[in-house]
Protein backbone atom coordinates (compact mmCIF):
# COMPACT_ATOMS: atom_id res chain seq x y z
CA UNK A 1 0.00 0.00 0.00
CA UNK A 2 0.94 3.41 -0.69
CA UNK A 3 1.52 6.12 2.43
CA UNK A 4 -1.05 8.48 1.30
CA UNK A 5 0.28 12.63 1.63
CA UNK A 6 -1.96 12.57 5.14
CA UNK A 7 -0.14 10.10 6.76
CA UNK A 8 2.93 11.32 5.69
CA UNK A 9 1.94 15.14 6.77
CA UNK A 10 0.34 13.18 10.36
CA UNK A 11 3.63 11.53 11.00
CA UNK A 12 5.97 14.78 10.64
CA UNK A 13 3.21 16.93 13.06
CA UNK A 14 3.40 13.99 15.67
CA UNK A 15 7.31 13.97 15.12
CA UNK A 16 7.75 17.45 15.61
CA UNK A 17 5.35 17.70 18.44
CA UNK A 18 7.50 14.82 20.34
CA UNK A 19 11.05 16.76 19.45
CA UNK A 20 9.56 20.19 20.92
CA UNK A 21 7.58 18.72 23.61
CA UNK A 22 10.94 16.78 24.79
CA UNK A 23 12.75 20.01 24.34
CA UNK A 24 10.94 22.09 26.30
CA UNK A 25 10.47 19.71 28.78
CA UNK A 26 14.19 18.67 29.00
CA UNK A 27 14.23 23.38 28.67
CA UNK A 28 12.27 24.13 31.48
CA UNK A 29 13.31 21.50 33.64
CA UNK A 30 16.37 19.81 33.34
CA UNK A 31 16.39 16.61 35.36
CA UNK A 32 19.17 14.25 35.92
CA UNK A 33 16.86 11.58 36.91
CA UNK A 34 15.27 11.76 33.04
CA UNK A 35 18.68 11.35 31.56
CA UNK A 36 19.80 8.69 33.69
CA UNK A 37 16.67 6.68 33.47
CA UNK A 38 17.43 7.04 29.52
């Protein structure tokens, strides 16, 4: 099957929502504890 423009277009917002969310997250409140759980 063929990934169809939306899916493509879904994938990037969710991707970039999960890089910026993370960022200001790790931005606002840097935790060692996040980083060493990772």
């Amino acid at each position: 099957m063929e990934v169809l423009p939306t899916q493509q277009c879904a994938l990037c917002i969710l991707y970039v929502s999960y890089v910026l969310c993370r960022f200001l997250l790790l931005g606002l409140k840097p935790q060692p504890s996040l980083k060493s759980g990772t």
